[in-house]
C-alpha atoms as a PDB file:
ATOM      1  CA  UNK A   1      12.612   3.174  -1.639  1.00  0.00           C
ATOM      2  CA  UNK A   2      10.869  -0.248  -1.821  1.00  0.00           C
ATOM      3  CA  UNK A   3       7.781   0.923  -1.598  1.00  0.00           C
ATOM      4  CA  UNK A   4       7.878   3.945  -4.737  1.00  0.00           C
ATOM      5  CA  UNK A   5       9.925   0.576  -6.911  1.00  0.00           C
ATOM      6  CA  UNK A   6       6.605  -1.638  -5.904  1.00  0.00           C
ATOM      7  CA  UNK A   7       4.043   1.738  -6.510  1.00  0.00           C
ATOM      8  CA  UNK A   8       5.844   1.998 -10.127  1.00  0.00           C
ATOM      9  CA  UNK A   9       5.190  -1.839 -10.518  1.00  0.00           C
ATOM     10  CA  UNK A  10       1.496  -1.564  -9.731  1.00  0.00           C
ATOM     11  CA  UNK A  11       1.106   1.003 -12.045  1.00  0.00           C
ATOM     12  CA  UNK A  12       2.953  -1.092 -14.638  1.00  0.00           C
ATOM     13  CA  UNK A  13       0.710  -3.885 -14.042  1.00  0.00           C
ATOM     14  CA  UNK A  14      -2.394  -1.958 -13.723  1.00  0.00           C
ATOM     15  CA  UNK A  15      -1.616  -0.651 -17.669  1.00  0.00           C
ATOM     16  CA  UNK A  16      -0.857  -4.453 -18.756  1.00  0.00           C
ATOM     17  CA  UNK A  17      -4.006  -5.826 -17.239  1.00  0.00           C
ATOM     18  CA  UNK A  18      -6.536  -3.003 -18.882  1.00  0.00           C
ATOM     19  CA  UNK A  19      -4.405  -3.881 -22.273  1.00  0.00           C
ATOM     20  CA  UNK A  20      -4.392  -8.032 -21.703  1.00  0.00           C
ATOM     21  CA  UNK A  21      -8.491  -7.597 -20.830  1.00  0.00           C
ATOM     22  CA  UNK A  22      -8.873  -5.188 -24.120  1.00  0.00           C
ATOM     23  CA  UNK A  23      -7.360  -7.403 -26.257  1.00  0.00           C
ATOM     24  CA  UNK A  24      -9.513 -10.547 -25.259  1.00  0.00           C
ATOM     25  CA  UNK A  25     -12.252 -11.855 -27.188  1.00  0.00           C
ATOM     26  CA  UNK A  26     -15.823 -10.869 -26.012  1.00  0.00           C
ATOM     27  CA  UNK A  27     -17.699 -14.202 -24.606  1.00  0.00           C
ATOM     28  CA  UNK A  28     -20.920 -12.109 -23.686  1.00  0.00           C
ATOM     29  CA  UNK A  29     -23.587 -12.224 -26.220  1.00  0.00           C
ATOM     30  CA  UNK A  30     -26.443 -11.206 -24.049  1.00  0.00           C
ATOM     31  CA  UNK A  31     -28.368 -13.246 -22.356  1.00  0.00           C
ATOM     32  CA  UNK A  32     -27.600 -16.286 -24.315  1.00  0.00           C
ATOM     33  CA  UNK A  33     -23.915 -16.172 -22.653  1.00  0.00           C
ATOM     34  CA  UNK A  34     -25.633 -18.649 -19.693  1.00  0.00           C
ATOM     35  CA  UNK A  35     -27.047 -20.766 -21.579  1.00  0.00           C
ATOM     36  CA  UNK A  36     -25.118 -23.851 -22.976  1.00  0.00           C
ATOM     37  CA  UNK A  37     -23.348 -22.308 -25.346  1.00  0.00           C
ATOM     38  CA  UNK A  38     -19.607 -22.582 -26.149  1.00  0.00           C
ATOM     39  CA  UNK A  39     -18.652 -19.114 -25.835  1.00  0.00           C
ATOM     40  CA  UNK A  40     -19.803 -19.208 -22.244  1.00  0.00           C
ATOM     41  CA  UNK A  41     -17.073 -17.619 -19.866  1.00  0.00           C
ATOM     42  CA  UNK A  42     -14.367 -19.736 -19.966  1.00  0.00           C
ATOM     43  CA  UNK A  43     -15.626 -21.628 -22.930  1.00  0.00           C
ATOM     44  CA  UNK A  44     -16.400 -25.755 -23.050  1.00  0.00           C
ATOM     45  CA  UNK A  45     -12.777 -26.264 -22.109  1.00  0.00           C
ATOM     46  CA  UNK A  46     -11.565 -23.593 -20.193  1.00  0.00           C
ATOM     47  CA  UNK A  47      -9.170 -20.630 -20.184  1.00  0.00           C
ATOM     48  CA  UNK A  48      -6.820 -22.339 -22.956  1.00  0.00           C
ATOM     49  CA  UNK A  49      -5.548 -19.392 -24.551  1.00  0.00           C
ATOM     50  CA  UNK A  50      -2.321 -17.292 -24.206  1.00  0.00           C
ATOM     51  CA  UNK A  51      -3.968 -14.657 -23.695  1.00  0.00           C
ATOM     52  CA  UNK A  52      -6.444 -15.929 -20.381  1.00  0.00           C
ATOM     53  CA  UNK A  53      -3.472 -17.605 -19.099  1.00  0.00           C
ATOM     54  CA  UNK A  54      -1.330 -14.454 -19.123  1.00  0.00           C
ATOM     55  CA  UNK A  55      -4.393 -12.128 -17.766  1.00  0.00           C
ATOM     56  CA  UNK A  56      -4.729 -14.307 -15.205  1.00  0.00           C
ATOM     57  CA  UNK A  57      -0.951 -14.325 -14.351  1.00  0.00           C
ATOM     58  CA  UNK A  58      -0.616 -10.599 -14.234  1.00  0.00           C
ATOM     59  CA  UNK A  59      -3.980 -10.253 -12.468  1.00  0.00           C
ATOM     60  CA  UNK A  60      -1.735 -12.880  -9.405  1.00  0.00           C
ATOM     61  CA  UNK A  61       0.840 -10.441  -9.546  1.00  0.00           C
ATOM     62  CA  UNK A  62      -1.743  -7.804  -9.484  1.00  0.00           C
ATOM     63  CA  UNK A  63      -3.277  -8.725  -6.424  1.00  0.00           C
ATOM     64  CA  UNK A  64      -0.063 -10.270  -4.268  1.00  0.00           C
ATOM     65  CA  UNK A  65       1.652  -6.507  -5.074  1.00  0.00           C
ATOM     66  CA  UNK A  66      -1.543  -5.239  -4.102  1.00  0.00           C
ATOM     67  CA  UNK A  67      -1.696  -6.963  -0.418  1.00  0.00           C
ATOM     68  CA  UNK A  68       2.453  -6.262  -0.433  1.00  0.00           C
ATOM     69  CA  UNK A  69       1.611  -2.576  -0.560  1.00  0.00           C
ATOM     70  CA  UNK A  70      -0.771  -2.394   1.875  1.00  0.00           C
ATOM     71  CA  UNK A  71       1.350  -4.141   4.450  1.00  0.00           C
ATOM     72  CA  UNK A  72       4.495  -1.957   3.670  1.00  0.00           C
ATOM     73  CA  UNK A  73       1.733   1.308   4.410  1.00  0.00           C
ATOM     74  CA  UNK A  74       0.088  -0.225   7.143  1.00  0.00           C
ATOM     75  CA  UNK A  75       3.872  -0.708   8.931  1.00  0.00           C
ATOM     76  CA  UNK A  76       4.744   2.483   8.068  1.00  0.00           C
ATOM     77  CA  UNK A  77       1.598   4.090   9.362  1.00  0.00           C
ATOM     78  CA  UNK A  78       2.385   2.624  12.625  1.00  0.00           C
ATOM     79  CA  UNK A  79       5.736   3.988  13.200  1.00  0.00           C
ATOM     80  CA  UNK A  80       5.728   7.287  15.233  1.00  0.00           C
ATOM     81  CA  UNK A  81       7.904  10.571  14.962  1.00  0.00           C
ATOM     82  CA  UNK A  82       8.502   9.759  19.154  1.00  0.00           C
ATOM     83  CA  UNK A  83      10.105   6.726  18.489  1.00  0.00           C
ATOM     84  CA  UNK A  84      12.787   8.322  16.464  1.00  0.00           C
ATOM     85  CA  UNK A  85      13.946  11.090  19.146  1.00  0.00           C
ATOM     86  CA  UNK A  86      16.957  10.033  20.659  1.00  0.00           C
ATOM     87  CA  UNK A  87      17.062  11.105  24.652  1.00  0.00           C
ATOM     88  CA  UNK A  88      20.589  13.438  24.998  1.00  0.00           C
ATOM     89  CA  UNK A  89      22.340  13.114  28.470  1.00  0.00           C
ATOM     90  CA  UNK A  90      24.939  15.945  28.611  1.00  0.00           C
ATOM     91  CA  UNK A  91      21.987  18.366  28.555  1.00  0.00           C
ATOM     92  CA  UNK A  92      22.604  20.777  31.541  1.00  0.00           C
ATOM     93  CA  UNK A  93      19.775  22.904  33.333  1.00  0.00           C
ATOM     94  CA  UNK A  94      21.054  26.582  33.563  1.00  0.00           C
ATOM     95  CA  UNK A  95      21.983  27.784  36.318  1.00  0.00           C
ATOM     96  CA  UNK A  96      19.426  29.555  38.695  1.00  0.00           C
ATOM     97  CA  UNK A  97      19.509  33.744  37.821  1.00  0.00           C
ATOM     98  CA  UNK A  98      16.913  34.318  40.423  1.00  0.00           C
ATOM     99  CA  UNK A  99      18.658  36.268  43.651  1.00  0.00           C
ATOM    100  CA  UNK A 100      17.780  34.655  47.270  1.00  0.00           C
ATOM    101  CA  UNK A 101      15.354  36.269  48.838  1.00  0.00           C
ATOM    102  CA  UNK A 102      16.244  38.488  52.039  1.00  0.00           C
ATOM    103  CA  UNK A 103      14.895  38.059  54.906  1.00  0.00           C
ATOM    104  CA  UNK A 104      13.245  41.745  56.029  1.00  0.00           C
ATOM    105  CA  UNK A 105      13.137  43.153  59.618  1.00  0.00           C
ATOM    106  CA  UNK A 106       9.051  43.313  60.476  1.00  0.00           C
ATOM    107  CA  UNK A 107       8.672  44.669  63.919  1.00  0.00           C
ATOM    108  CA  UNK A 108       5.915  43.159  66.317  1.00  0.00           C
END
């Protein structure tokens, strides 16, 4: 159950990120994007907008539902159909069908 609710979250998240990235303002103008000018990556003062601050929030949640989901798989992987039989004690072994065998008269 916990794991489809946090599967249905990471999609959810996954959407919000691709439409928080879309929605940002291109810093790359070639090759003079390393050079000193302001629209370098984070700019000359760093990630100030709403935007940045909120891609970088949902990109947190992004990854700590990520490493969430893996552990809840990995635990689950490791769990074996063995470990759920349950041993039954009033199981009785039938009784034996198979006639004794007689003893025949063999002559010397």
């Amino acid at each position: 159950m916990t794991t489809s609710l946090l599967l249905i979250i990471q999609i959810v998240l996954v959407i919000i990120l691709v439409i928080a990235v879309l929605l940002q303002k291109s810093s790359s103008i070639g090759l003079g994007a390393y050079s000193g000018s302001n629209e370098s990556v984070f700019g000359a003062k760093g990630p100030n907008s709403f935007l940045a601050k909120a891609t970088f929030t949902i990109g947190f949640l992004f990854v700590i539902n990520t490493i969430t989901l893996g552990y809840m798989y990995s635990q689950s992987a490791q769990a074996s159909v063995v470990d759920n039989i349950t041993e039954d004690t009033n199981i009785v072994a039938p009784a034996a069908t198979i006639p004794p065998i007689s003893e025949t008269n063999t002559t010397k």
